[in-house]
PDB file of N, CA and C in Angstrom:
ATOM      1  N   UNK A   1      44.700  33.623 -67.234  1.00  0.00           N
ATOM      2  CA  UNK A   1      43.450  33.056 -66.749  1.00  0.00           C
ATOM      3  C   UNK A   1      43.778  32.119 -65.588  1.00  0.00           C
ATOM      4  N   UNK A   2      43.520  32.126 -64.358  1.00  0.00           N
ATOM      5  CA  UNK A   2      43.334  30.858 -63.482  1.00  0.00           C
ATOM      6  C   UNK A   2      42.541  30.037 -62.792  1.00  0.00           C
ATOM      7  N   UNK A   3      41.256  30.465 -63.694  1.00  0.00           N
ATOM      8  CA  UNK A   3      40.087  29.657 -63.548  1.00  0.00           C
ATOM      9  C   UNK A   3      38.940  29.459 -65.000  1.00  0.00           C
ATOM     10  N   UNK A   4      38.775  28.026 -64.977  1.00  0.00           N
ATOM     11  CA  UNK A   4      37.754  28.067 -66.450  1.00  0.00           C
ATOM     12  C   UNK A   4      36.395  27.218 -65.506  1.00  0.00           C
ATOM     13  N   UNK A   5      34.956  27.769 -66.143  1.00  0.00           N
ATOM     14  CA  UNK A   5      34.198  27.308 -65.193  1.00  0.00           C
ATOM     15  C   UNK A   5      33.129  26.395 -65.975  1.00  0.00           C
ATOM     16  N   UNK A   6      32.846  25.133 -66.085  1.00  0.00           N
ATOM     17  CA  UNK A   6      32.066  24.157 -66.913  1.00  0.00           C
ATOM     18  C   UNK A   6      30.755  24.369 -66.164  1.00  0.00           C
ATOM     19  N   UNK A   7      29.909  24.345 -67.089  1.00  0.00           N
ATOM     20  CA  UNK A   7      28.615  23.723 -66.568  1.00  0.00           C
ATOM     21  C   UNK A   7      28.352  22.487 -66.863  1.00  0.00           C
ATOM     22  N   UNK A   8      27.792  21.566 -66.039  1.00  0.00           N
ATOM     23  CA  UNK A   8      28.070  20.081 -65.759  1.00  0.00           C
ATOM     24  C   UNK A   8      26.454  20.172 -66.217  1.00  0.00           C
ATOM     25  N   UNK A   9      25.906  18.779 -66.820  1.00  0.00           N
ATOM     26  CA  UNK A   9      24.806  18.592 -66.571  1.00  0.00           C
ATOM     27  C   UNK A   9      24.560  16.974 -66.687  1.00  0.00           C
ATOM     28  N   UNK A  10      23.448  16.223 -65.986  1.00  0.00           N
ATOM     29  CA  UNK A  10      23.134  14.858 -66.780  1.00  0.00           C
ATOM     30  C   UNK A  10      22.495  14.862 -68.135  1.00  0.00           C
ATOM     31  N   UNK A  11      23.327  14.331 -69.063  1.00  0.00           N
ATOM     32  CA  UNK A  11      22.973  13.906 -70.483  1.00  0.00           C
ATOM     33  C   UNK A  11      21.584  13.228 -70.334  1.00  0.00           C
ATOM     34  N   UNK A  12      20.811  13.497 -70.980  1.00  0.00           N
ATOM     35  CA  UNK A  12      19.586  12.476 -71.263  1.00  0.00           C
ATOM     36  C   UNK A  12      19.882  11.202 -71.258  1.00  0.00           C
ATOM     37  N   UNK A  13      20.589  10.593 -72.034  1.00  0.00           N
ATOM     38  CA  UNK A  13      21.070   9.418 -72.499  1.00  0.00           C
ATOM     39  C   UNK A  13      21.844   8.509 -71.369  1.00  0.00           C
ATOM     40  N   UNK A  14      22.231   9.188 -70.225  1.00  0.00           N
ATOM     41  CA  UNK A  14      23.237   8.974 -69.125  1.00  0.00           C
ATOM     42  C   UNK A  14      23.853   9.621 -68.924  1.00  0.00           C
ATOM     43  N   UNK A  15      24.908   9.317 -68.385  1.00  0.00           N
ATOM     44  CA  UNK A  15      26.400   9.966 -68.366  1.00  0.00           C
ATOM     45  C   UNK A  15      26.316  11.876 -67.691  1.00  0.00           C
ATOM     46  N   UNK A  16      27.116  12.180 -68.698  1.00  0.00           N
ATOM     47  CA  UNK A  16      27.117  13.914 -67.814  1.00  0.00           C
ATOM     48  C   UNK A  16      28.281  14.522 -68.952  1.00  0.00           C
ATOM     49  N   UNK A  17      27.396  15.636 -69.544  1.00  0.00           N
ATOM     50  CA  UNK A  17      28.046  16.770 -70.453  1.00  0.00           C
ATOM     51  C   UNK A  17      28.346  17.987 -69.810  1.00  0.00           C
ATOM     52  N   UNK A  18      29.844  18.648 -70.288  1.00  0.00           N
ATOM     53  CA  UNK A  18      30.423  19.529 -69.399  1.00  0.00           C
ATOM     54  C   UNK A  18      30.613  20.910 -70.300  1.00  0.00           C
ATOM     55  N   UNK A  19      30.201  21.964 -70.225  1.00  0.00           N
ATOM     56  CA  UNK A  19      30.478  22.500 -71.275  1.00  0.00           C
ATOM     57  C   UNK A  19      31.278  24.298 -70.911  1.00  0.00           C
ATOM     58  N   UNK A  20      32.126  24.384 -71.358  1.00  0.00           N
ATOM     59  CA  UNK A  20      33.055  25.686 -71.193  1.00  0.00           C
ATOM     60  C   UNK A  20      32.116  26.818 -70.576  1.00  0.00           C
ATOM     61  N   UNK A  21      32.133  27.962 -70.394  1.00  0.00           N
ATOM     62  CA  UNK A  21      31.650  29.111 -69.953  1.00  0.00           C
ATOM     63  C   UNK A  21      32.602  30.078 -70.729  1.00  0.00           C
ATOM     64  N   UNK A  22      32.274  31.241 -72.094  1.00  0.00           N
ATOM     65  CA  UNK A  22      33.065  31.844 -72.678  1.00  0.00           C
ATOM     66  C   UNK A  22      34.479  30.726 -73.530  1.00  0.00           C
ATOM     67  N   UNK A  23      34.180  29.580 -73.546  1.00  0.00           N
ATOM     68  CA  UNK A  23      35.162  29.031 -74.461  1.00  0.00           C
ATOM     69  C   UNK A  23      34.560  28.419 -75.368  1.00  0.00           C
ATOM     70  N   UNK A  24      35.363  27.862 -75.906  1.00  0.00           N
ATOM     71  CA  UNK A  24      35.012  26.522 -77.220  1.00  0.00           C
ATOM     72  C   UNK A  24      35.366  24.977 -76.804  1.00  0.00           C
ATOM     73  N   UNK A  25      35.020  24.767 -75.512  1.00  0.00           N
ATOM     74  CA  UNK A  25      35.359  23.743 -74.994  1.00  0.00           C
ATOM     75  C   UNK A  25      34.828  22.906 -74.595  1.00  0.00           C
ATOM     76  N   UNK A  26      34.524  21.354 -74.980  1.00  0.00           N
ATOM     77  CA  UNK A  26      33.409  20.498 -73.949  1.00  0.00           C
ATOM     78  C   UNK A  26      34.061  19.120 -73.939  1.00  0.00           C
ATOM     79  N   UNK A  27      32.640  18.354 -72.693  1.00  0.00           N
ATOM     80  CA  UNK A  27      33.627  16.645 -72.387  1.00  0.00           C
ATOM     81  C   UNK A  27      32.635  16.364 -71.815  1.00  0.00           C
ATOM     82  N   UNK A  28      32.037  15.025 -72.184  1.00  0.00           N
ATOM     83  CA  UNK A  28      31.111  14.006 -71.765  1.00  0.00           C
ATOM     84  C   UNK A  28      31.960  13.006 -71.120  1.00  0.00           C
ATOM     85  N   UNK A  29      31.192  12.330 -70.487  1.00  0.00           N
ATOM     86  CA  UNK A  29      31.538  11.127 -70.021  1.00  0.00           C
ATOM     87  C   UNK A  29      30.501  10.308 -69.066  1.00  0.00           C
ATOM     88  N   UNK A  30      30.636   9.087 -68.615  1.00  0.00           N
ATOM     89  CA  UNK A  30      29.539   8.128 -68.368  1.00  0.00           C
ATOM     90  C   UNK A  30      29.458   8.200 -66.560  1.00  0.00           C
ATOM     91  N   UNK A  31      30.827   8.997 -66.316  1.00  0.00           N
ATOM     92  CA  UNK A  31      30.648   8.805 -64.511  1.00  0.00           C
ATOM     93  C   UNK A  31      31.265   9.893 -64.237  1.00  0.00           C
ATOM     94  N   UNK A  32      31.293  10.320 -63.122  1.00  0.00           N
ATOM     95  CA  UNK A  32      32.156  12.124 -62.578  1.00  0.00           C
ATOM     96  C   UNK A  32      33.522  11.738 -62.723  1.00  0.00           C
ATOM     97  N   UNK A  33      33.917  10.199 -62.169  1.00  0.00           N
ATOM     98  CA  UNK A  33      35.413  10.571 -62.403  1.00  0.00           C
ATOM     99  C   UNK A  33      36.237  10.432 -64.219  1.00  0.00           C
ATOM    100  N   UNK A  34      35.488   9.702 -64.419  1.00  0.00           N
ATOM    101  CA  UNK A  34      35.572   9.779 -65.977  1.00  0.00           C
ATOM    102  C   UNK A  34      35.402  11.397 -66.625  1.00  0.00           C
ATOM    103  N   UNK A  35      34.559  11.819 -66.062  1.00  0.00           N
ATOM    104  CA  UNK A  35      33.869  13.493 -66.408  1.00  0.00           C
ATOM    105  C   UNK A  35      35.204  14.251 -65.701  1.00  0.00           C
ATOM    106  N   UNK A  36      35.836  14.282 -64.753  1.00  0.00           N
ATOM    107  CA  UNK A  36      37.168  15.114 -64.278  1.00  0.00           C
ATOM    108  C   UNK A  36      38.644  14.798 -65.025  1.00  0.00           C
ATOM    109  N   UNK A  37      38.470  13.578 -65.777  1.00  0.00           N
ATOM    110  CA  UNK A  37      39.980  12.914 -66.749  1.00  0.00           C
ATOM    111  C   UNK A  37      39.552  13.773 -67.941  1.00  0.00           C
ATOM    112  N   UNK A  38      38.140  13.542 -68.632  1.00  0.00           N
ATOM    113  CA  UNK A  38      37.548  14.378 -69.580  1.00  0.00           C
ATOM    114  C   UNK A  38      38.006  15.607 -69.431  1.00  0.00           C
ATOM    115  N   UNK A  39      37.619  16.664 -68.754  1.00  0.00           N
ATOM    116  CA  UNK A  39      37.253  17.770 -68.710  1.00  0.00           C
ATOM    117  C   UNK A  39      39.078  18.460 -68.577  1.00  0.00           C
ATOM    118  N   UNK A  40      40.093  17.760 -67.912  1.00  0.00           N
ATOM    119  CA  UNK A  40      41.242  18.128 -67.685  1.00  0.00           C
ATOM    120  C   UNK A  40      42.283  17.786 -68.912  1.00  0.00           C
ATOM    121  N   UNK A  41      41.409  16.450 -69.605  1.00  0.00           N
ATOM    122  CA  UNK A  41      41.658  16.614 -71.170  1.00  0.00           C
ATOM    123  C   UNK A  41      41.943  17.670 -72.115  1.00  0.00           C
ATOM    124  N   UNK A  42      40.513  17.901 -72.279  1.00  0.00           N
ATOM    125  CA  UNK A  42      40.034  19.277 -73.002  1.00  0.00           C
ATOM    126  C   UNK A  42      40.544  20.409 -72.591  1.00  0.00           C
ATOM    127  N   UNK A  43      40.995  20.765 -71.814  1.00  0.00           N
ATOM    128  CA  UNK A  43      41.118  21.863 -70.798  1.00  0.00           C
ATOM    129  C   UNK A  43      43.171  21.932 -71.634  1.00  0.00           C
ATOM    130  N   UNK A  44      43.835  20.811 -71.623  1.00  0.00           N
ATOM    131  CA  UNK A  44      45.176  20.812 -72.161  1.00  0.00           C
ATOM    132  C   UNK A  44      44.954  20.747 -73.794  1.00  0.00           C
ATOM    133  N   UNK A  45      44.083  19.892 -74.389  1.00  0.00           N
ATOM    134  CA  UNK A  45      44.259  20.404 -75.671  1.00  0.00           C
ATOM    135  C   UNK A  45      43.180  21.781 -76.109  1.00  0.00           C
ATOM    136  N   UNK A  46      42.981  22.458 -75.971  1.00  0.00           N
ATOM    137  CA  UNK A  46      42.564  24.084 -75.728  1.00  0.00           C
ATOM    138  C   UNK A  46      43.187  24.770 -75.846  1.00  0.00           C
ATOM    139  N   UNK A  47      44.023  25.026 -74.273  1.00  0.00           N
ATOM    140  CA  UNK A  47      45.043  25.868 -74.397  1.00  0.00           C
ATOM    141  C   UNK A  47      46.815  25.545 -74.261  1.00  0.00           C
ATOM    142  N   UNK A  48      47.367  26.097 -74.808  1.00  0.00           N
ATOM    143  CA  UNK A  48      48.685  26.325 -74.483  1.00  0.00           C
ATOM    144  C   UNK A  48      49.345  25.955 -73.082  1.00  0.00           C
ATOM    145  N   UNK A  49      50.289  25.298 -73.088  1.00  0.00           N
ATOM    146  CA  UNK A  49      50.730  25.250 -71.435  1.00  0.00           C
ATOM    147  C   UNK A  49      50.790  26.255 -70.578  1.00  0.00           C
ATOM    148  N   UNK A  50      51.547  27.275 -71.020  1.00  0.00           N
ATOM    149  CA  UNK A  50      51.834  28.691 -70.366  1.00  0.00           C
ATOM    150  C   UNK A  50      50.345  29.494 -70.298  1.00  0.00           C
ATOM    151  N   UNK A  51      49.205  29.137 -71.191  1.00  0.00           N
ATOM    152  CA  UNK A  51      48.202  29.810 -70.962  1.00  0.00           C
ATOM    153  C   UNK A  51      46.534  29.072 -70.590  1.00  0.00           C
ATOM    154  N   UNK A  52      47.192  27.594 -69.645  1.00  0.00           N
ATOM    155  CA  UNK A  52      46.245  27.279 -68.802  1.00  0.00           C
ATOM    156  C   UNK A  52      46.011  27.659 -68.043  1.00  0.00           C
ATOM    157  N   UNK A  53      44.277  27.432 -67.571  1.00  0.00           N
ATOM    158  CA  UNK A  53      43.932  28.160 -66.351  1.00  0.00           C
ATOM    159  C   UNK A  53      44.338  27.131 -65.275  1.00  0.00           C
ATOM    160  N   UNK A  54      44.585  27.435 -64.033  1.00  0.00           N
ATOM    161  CA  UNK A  54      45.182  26.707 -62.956  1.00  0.00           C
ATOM    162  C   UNK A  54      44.250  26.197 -62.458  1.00  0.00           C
ATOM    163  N   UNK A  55      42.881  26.163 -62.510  1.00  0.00           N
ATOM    164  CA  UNK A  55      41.983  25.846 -61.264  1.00  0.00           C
ATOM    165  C   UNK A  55      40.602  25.442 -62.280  1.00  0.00           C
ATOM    166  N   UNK A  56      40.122  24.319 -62.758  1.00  0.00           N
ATOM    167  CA  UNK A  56      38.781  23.790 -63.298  1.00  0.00           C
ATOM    168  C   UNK A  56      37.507  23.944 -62.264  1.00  0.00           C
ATOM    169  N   UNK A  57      36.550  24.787 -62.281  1.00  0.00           N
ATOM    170  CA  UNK A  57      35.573  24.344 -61.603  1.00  0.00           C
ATOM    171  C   UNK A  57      34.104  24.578 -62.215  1.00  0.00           C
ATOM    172  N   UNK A  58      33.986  23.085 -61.778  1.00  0.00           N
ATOM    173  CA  UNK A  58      32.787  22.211 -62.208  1.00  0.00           C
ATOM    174  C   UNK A  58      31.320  22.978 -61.180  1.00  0.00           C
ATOM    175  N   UNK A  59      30.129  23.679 -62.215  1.00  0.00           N
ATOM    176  CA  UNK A  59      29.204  23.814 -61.544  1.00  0.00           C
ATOM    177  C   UNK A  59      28.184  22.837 -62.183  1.00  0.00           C
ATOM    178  N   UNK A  60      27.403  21.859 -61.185  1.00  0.00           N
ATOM    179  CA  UNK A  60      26.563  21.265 -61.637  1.00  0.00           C
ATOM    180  C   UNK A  60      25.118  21.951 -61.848  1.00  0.00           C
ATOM    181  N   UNK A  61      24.480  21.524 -62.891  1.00  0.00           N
ATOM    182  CA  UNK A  61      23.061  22.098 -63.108  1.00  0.00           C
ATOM    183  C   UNK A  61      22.352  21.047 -63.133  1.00  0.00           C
ATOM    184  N   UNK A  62      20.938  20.855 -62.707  1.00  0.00           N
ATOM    185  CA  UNK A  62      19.660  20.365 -62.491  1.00  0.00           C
ATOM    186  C   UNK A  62      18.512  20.452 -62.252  1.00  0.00           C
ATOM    187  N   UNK A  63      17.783  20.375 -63.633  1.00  0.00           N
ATOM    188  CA  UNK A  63      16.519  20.437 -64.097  1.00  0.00           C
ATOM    189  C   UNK A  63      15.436  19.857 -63.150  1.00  0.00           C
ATOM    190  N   UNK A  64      14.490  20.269 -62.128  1.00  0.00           N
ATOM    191  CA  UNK A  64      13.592  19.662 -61.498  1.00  0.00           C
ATOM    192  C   UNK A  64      12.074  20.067 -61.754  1.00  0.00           C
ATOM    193  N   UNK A  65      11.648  19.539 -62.020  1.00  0.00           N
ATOM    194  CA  UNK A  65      10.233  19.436 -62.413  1.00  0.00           C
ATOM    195  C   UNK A  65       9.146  18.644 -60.955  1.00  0.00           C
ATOM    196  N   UNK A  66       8.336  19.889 -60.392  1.00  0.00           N
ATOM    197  CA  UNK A  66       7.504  18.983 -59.378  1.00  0.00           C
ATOM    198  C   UNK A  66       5.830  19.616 -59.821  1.00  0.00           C
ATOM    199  N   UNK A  67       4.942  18.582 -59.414  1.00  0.00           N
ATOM    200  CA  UNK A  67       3.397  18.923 -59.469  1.00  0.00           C
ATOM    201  C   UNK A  67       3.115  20.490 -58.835  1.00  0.00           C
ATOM    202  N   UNK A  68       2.634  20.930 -59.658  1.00  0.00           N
ATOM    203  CA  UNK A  68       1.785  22.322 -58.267  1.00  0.00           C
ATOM    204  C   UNK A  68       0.958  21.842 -57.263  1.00  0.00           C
TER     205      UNK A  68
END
């Protein structure tokens, strides 16, 4: 594998939940750079050394709601 791809979102509560695409993997945290220590966390206890993906990328999602 040399890419795993999170979907990022803002938590209700604050902060920003990150969650795997095809894994069992996730990481909150209160700011993005906190959210990139997180996510590179999870990402080593997951997998195996020899069977990390080389390349994390973060797609952000956002919910917008406007009047008609």
């Amino acid at each position: 594998m040399t890419e795993i791809v999170f979907l990022v979102e803002e938590a209700p509560e604050g902060g920003f939940t990150a969650r795997a695409l095809g894994e069992s993997v996730f990481a909150e945290a209160d700011s993005l750079p906190e959210l990139h220590d997180a996510v590179r966390d999870a990402v080593r206890c997951h997998f195996e050394s020899n069977q990390a993906p080389k390349f994390i990328r973060l797609h952000f999602v956002r919910d917008e709601v406007i009047v008609a």
